[in-house]
C-alpha atoms as a PDB file:
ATOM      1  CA  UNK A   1      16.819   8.248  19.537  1.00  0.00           C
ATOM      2  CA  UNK A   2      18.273  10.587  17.279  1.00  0.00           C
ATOM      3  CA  UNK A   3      20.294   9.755  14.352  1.00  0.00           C
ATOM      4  CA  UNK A   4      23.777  11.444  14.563  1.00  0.00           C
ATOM      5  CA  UNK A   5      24.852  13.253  11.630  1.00  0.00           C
ATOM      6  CA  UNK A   6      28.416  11.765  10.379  1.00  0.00           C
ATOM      7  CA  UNK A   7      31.091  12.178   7.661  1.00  0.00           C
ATOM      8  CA  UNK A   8      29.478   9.171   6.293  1.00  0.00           C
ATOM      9  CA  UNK A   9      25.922   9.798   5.395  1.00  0.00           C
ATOM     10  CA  UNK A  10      25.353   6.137   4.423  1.00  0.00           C
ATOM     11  CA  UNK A  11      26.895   5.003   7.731  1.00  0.00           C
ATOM     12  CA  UNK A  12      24.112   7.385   9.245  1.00  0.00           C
ATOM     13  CA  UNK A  13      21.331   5.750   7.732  1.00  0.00           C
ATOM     14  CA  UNK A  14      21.800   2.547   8.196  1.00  0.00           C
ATOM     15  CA  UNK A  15      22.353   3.515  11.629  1.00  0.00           C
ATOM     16  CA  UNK A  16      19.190   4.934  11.672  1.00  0.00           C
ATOM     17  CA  UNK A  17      17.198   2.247   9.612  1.00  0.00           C
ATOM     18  CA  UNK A  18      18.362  -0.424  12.182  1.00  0.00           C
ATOM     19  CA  UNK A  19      16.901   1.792  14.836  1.00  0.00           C
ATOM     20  CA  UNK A  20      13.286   1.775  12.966  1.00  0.00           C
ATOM     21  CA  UNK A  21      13.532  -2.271  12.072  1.00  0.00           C
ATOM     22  CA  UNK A  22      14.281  -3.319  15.975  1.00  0.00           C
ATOM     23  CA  UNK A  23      10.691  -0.726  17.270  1.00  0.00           C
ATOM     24  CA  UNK A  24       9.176  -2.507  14.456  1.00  0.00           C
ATOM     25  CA  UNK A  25      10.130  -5.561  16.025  1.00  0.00           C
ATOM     26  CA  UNK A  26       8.960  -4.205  19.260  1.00  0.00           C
ATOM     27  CA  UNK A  27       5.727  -2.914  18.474  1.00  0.00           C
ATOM     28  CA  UNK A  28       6.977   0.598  19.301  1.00  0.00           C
ATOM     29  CA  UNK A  29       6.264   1.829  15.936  1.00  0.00           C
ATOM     30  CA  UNK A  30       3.928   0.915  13.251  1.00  0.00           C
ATOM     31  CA  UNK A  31       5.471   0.974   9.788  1.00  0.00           C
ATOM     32  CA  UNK A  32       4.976   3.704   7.568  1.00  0.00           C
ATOM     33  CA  UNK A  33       3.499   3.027   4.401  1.00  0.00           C
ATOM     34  CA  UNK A  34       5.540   5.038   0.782  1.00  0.00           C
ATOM     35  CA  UNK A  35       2.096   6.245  -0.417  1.00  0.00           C
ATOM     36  CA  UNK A  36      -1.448   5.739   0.966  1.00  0.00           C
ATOM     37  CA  UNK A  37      -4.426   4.221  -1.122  1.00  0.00           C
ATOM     38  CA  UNK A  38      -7.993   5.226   0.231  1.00  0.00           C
ATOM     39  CA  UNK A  39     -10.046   1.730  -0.100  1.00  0.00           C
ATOM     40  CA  UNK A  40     -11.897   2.813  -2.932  1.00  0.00           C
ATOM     41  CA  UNK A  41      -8.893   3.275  -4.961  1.00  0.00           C
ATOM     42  CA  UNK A  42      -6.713   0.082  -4.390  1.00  0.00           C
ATOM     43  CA  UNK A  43      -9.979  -1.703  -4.906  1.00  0.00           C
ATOM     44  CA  UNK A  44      -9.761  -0.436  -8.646  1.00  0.00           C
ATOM     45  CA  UNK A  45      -6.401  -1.011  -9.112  1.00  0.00           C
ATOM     46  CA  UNK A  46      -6.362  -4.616  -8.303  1.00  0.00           C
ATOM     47  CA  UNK A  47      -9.967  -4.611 -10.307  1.00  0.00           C
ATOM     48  CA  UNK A  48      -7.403  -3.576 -13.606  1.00  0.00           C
ATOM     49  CA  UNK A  49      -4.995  -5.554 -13.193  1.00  0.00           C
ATOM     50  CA  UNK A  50      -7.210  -9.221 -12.045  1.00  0.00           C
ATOM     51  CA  UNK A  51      -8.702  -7.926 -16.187  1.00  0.00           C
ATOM     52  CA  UNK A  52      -5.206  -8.440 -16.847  1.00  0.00           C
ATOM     53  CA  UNK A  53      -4.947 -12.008 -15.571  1.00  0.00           C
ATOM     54  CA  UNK A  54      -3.408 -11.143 -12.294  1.00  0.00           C
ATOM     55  CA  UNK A  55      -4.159 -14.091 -10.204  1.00  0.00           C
ATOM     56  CA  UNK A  56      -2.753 -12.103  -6.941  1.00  0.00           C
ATOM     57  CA  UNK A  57      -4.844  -9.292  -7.509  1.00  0.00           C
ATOM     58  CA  UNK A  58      -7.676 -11.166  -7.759  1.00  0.00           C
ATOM     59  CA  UNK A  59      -7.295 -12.555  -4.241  1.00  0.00           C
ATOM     60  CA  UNK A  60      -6.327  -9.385  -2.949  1.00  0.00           C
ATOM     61  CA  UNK A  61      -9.487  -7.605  -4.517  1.00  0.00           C
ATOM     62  CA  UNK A  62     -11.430 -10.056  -3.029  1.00  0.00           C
ATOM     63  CA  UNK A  63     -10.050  -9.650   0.911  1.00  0.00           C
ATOM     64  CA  UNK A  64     -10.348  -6.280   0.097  1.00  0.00           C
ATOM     65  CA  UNK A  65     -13.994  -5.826  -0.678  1.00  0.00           C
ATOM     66  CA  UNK A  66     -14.782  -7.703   2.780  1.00  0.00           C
ATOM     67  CA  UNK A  67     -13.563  -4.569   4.254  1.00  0.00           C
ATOM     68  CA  UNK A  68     -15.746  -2.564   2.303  1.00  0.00           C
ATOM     69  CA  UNK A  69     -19.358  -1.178   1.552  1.00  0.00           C
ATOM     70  CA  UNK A  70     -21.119  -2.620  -1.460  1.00  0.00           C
ATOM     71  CA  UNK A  71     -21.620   1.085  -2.269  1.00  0.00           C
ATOM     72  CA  UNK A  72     -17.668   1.602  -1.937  1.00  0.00           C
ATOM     73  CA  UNK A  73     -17.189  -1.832  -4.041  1.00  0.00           C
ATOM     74  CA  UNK A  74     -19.534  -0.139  -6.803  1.00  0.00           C
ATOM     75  CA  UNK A  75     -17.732   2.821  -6.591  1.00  0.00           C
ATOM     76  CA  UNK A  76     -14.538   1.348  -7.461  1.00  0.00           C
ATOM     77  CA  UNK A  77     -15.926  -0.736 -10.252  1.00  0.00           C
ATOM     78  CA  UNK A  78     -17.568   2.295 -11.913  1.00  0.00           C
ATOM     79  CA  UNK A  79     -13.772   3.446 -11.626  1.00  0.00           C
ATOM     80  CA  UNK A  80     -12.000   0.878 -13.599  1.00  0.00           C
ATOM     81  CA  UNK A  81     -14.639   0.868 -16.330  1.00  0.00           C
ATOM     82  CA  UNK A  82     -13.997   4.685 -16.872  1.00  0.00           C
ATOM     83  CA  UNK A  83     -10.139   4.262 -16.323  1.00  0.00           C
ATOM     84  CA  UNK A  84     -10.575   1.216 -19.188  1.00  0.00           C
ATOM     85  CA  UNK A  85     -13.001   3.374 -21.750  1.00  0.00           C
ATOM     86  CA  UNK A  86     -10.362   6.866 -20.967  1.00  0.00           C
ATOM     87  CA  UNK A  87      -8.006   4.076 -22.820  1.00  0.00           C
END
């Protein structure tokens, strides 16, 4: 459904953000991510940041390369090192 514009924008929108939370809940819709990492990618960031002692990221990078190709894991690793020695 469409959200009605009103004199109150904020009114409007939560209108509208209770309308995308209940076809969440439905299954209607599936959520929409802010931004979109390619596999490759996130796999680097959580590589930096597990350097940095991150004890979530290291989980994380590790359910993550399960998804991928050794070649894709390599990839990402070859990343970080030249993210770390841009400085």
């Amino acid at each position: 459904h469409m959200m009605r514009k009103t004199g109150n924008d904020d009114a409007g929108e939560a209108r509208h953000g209770g309308d995308i939370a209940r076809a969440e809940q439905k299954g209607n819709i599936a959520p929409v991510p802010l931004f979109s990492l390619d596999y490759v990618s996130a796999h680097m960031l959580f590589n930096l940041a597990a350097m940095r002692g991150s004890t979530e990221a290291k989980i994380y990078r590790k359910e993550l390369s399960a998804e991928m190709d050794p070649a894709e894991v390599a990839d990402a690793q070859r990343q970080a090192r030249q993210w770390l020695a841009a400085g």
